[in-house]
Protein backbone atom coordinates (compact mmCIF):
# COMPACT_ATOMS: atom_id res chain seq x y z
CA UNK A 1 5.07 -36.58 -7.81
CA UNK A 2 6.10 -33.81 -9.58
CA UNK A 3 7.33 -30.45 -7.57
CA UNK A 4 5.43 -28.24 -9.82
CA UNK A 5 2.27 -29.82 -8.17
CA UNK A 6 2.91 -28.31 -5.15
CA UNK A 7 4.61 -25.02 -6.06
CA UNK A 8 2.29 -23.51 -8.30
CA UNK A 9 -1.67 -23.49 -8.03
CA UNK A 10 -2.81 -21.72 -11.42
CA UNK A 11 -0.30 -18.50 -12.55
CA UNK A 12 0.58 -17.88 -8.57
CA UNK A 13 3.60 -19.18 -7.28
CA UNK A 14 3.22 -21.03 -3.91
CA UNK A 15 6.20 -18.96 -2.68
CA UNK A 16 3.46 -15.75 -3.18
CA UNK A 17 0.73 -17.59 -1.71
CA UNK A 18 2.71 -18.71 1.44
CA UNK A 19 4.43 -14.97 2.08
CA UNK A 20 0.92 -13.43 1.38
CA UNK A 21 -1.01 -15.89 3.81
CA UNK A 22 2.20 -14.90 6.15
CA UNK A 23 1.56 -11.04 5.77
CA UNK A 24 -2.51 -11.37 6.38
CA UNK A 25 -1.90 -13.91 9.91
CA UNK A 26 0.42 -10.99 10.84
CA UNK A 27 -2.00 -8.27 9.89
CA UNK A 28 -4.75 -10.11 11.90
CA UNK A 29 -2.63 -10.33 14.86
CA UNK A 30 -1.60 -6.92 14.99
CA UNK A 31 -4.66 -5.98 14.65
CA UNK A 32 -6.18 -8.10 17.57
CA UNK A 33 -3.04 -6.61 20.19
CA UNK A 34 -3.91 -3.42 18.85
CA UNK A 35 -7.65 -3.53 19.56
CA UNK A 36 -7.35 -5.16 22.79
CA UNK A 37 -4.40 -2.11 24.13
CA UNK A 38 -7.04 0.20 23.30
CA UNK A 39 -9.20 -1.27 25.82
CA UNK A 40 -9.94 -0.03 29.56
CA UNK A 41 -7.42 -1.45 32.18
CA UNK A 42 -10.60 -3.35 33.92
CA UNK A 43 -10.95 -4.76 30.01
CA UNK A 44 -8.12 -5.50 29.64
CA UNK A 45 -7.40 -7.80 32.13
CA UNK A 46 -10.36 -9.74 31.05
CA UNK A 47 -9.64 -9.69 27.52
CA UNK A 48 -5.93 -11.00 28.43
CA UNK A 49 -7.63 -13.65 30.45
CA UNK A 50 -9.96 -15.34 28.08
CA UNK A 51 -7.85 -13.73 24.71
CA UNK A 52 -3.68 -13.86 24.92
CA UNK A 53 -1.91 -17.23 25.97
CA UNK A 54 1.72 -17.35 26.71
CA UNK A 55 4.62 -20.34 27.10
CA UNK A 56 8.20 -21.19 27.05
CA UNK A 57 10.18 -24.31 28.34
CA UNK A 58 13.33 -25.82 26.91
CA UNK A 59 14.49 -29.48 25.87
CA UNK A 60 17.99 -31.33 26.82
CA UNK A 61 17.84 -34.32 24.84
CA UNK A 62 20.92 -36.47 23.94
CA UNK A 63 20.87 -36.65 20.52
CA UNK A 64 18.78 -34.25 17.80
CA UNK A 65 17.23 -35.70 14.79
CA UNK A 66 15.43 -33.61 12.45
CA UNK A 67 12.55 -35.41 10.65
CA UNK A 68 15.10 -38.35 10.97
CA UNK A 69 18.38 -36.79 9.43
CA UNK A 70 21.24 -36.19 12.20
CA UNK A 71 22.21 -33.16 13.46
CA UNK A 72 23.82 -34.04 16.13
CA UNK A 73 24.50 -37.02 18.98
CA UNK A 74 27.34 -35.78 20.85
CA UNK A 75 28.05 -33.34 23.97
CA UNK A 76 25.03 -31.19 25.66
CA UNK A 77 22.20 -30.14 23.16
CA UNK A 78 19.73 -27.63 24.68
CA UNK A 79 16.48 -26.30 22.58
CA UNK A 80 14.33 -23.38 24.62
CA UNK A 81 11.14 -22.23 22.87
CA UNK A 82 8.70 -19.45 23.88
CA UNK A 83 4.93 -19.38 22.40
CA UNK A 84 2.18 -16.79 21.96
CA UNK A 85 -1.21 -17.25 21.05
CA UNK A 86 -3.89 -14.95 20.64
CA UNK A 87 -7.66 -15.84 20.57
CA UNK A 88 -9.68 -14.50 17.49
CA UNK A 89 -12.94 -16.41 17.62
CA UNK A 90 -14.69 -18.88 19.77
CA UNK A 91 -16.79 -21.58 18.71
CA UNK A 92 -20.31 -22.48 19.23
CA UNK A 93 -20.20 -26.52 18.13
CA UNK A 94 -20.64 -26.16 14.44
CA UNK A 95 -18.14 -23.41 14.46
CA UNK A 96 -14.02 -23.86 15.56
CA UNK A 97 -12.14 -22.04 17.68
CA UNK A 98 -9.53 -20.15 16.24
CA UNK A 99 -6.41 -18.62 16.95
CA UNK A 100 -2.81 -16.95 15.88
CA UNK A 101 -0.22 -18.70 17.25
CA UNK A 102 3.62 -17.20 16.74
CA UNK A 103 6.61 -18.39 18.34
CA UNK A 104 10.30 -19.72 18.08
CA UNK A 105 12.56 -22.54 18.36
CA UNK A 106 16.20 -22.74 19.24
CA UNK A 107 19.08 -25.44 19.48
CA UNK A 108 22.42 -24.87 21.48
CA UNK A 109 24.73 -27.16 20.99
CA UNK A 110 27.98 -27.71 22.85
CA UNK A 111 29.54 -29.47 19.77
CA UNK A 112 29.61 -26.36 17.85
CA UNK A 113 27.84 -28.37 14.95
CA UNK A 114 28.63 -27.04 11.88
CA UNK A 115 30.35 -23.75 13.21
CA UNK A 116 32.18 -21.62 10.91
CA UNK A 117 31.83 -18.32 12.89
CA UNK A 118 33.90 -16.75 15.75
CA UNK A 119 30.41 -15.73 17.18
CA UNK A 120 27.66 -17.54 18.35
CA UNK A 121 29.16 -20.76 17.60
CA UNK A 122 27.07 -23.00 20.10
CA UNK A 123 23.74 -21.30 18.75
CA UNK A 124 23.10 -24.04 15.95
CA UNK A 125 19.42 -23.02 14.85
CA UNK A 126 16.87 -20.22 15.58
CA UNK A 127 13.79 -21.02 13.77
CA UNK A 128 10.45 -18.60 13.69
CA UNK A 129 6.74 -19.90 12.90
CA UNK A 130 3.28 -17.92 12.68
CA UNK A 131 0.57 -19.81 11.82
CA UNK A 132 -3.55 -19.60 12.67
CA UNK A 133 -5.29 -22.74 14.32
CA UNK A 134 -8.60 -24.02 14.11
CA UNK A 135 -10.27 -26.36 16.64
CA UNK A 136 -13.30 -28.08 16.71
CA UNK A 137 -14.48 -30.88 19.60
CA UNK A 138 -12.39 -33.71 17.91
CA UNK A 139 -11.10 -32.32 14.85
CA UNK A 140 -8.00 -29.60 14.51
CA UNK A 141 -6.82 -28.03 11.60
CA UNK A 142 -3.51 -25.37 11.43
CA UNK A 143 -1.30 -23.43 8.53
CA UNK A 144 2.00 -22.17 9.43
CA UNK A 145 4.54 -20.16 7.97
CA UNK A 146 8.26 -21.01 9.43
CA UNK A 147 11.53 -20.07 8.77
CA UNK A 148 14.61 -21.59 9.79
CA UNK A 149 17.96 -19.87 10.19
CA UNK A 150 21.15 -21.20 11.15
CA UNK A 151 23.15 -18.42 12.75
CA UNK A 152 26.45 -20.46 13.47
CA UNK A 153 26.67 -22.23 10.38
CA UNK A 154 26.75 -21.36 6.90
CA UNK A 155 23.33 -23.22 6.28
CA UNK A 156 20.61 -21.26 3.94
CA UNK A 157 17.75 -19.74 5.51
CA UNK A 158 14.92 -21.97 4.78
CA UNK A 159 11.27 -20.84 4.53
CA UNK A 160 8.29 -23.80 4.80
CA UNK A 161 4.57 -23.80 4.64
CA UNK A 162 2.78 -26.19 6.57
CA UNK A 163 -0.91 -27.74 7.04
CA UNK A 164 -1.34 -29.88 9.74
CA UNK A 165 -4.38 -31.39 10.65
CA UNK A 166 -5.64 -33.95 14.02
CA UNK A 167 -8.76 -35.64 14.95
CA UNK A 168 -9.95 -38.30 18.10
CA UNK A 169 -11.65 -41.53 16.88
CA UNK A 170 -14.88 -42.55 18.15
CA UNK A 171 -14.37 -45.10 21.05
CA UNK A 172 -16.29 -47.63 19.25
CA UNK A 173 -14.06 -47.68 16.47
CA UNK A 174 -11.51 -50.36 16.66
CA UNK A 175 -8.02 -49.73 17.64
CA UNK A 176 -9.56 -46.26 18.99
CA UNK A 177 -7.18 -46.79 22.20
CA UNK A 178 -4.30 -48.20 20.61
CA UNK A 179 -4.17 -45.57 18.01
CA UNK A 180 -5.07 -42.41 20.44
CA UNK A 181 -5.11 -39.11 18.41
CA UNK A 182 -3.89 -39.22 14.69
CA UNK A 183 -1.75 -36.42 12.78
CA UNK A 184 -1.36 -35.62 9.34
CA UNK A 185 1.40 -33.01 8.47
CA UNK A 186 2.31 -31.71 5.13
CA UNK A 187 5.35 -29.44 4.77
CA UNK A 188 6.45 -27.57 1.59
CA UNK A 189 9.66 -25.69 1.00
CA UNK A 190 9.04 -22.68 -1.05
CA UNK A 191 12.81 -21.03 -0.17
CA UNK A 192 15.48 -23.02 -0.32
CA UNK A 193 15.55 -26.57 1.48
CA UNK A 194 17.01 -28.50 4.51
CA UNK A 195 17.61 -31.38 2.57
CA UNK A 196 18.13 -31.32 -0.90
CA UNK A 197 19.51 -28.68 -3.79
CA UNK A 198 15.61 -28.43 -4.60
CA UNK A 199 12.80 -27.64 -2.18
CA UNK A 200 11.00 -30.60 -1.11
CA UNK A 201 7.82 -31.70 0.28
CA UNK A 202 7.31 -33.85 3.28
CA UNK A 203 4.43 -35.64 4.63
CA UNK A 204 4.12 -36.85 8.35
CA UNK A 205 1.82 -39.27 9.69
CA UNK A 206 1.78 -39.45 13.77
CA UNK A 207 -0.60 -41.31 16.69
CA UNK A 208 -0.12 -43.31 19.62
CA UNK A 209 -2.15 -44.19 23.08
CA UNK A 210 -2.27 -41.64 26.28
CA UNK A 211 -3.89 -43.41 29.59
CA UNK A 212 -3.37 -41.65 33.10
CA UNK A 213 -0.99 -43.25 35.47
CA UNK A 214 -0.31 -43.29 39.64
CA UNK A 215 -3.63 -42.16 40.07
CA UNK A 216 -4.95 -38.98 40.78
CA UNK A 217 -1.24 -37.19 40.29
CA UNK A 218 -2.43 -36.15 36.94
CA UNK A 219 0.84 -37.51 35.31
CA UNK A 220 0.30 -39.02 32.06
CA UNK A 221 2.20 -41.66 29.92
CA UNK A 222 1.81 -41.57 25.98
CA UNK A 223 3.52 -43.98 23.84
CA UNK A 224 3.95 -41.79 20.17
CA UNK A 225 4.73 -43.22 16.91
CA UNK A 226 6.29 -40.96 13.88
CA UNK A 227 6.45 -41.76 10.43
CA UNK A 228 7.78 -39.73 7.66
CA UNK A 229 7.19 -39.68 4.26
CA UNK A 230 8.88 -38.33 1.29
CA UNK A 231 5.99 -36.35 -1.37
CA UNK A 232 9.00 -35.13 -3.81
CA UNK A 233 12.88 -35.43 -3.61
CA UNK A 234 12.30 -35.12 0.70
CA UNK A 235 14.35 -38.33 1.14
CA UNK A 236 17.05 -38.90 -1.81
CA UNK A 237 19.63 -41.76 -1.30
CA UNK A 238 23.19 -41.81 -2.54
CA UNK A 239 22.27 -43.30 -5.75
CA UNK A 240 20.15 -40.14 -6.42
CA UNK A 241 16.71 -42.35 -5.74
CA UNK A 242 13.50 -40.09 -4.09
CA UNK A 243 13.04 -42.77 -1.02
CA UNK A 244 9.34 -42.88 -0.19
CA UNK A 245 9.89 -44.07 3.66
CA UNK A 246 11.96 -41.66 5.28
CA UNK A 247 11.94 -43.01 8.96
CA UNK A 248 9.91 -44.42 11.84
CA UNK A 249 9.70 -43.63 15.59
CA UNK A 250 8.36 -44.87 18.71
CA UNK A 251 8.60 -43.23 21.83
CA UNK A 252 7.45 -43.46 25.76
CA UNK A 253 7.10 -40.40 27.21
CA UNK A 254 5.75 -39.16 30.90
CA UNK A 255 4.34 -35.88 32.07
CA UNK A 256 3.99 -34.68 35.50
CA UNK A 257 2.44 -31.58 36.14
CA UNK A 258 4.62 -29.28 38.60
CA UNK A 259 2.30 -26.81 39.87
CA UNK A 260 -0.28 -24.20 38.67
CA UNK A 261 -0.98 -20.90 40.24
CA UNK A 262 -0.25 -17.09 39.81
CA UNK A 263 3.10 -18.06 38.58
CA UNK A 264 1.91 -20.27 35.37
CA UNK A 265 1.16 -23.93 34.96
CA UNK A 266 4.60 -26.42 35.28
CA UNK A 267 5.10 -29.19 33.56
CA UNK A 268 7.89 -31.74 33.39
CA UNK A 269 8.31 -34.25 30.23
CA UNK A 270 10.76 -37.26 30.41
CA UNK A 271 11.01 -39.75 28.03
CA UNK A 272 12.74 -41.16 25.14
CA UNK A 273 12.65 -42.62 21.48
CA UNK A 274 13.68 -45.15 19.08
CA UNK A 275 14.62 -44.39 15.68
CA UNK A 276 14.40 -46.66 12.63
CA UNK A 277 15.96 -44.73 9.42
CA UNK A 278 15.44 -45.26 5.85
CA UNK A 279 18.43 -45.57 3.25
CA UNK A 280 18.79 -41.71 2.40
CA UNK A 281 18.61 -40.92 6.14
CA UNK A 282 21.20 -44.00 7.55
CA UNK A 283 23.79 -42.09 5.00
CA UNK A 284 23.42 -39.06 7.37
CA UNK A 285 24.01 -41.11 10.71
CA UNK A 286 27.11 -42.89 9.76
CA UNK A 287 25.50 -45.65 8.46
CA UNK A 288 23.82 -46.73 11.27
CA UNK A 289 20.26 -47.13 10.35
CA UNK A 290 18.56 -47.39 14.24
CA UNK A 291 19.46 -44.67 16.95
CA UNK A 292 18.06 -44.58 20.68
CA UNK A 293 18.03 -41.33 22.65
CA UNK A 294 16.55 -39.34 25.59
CA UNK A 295 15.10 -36.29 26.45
CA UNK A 296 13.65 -34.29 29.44
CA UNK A 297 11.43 -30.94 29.10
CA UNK A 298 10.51 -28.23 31.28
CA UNK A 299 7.59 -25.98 30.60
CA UNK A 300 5.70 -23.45 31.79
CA UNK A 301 2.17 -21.85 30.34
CA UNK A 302 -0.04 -19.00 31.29
């Protein structure tokens, strides 16, 4: 499919659209803090309550694939995050909730992946997102803004619009349980790209079963299955092909909540994956074209 497509709708460059749709989720959520400081202290509190969300945790994980292409599978690889949402509307049924959700994303690496400064040469990536998120009984729907910057390396900054959308089947569709919740993701590189000389578009199709296990713990086991796509020049072999199949993966993964009170709700995730890679991806990983590895995640949310 051809990139212009995706980058221009009319006269308006997508880059535009994406920075301006940036700039107004901003706006909105400066403009929801601000509203809700200006409130009494007994208001506040409420408001924080029912309005502002807030979490961090951090991944170790053994190996770090992104959207199948290797970054790295050697030494110790740790990835904290911290998340803020803030809520701008609740639903009624007919209507979603919706919020702004901001946030970032960071990988340490012990390898030094990529290094070429004196500085900061463990700190491999430092990406930021903003994005707004609607959500209705079974159905979800998001846009985010993200930008990813390399600060060890002497990677571009990349900037990516995204729509993501998620819905429940009805249990008396077939496969309903097998299947579990299904995701659609569609990413487009308006600055720069991750992957390729031009900026690409990538398309990601997720779902997999959840069931609760050893009872009443509350500990849950989920079995997820990844597969991306390539929309335009996302997944390019050595012979200069556009690869539609980019790469598979099934996981097994197990949460056990830790605790909830005054001090945030715990959570601990262990699990791990399988990855099959396509032909443009297996170039990245030595030429292997499967690779197995395991995480474990520590969270907290208030």
């Amino acid at each position: 499919m051809n990139t212009q497509t995706f980058t221009q709708i009319g006269w308006i460059p997508m880059q535009k659209i994406s920075m301006m749709m940036a700039s107004v989720v901003l706006s909105v959520g400066m403009n929801t803090m601000l509203t809700i400081a200006d409130q009494p202290d007994e208001v506040t509190d409420t408001v924080n309550q029912d309005t502002l969300s807030f979490s961090f945790g951090a991944d170790m994980t053994s190996a770090y694939f992104f959207r199948g292409y290797l970054q790295e599978n050697q030494g110790i690889i740790i990835q904290p995050w911290v998340e803020f949402g803030v809520s701008l509307k609740e639903g009624d049924g007919d209507s979603p909730d919706v919020s702004l959700i901001f946030g970032n994303w960071n990988s340490f690496q012990s390898e030094k992946t990529g290094s070429t400064k004196k500085n900061l040469r463990t700190w491999y990536e430092s990406d930021f997102y903003v994005g707004v998120a609607m959500d209705w009984e079974s159905f979800s729907l998001g846009i985010s803004y993200t930008v990813y910057t390399y600060p060890s390396s002497t990677f571009n900054t990349v900037q990516e619009l995204g729509v993501t959308a998620g819905f429940s089947l009805p249990e008396n569709v077939m496969f309903s349980n097998l299947l579990g919740d299904i995701s659609l993701g569609l990413h487009i590189e308006v600055n720069n790209s991750n992957v390729n000389t031009n900026e690409s578009v990538y398309f990601e199709l997720g779902f997999g079963p959840s069931f609760e296990i050893f009872d009443s713990s509350g500990a849950t086991m989920s079995f997820p299955v990844t597969l991306g796509f390539s929309i335009d020049d996302y997944y390019v072999d050595a012979s200069g092909k556009d690869d539609f199949f980019g790469y598979s993966s099934i996981g097994a993964d197990i949460e056990f909540p830790l605790g909830s009170g005054s001090n945030g709700d715990w959570t601990m995730n262990i699990g791990g994956k399988l990855l099959f890679l396509g032909s443009a991806v297996e170039a990245a990983n030595n030429g292997k074209d499967d690779e197995v590895l395991g995480y474990i995640n520590l969270s907290v949310s208030y």
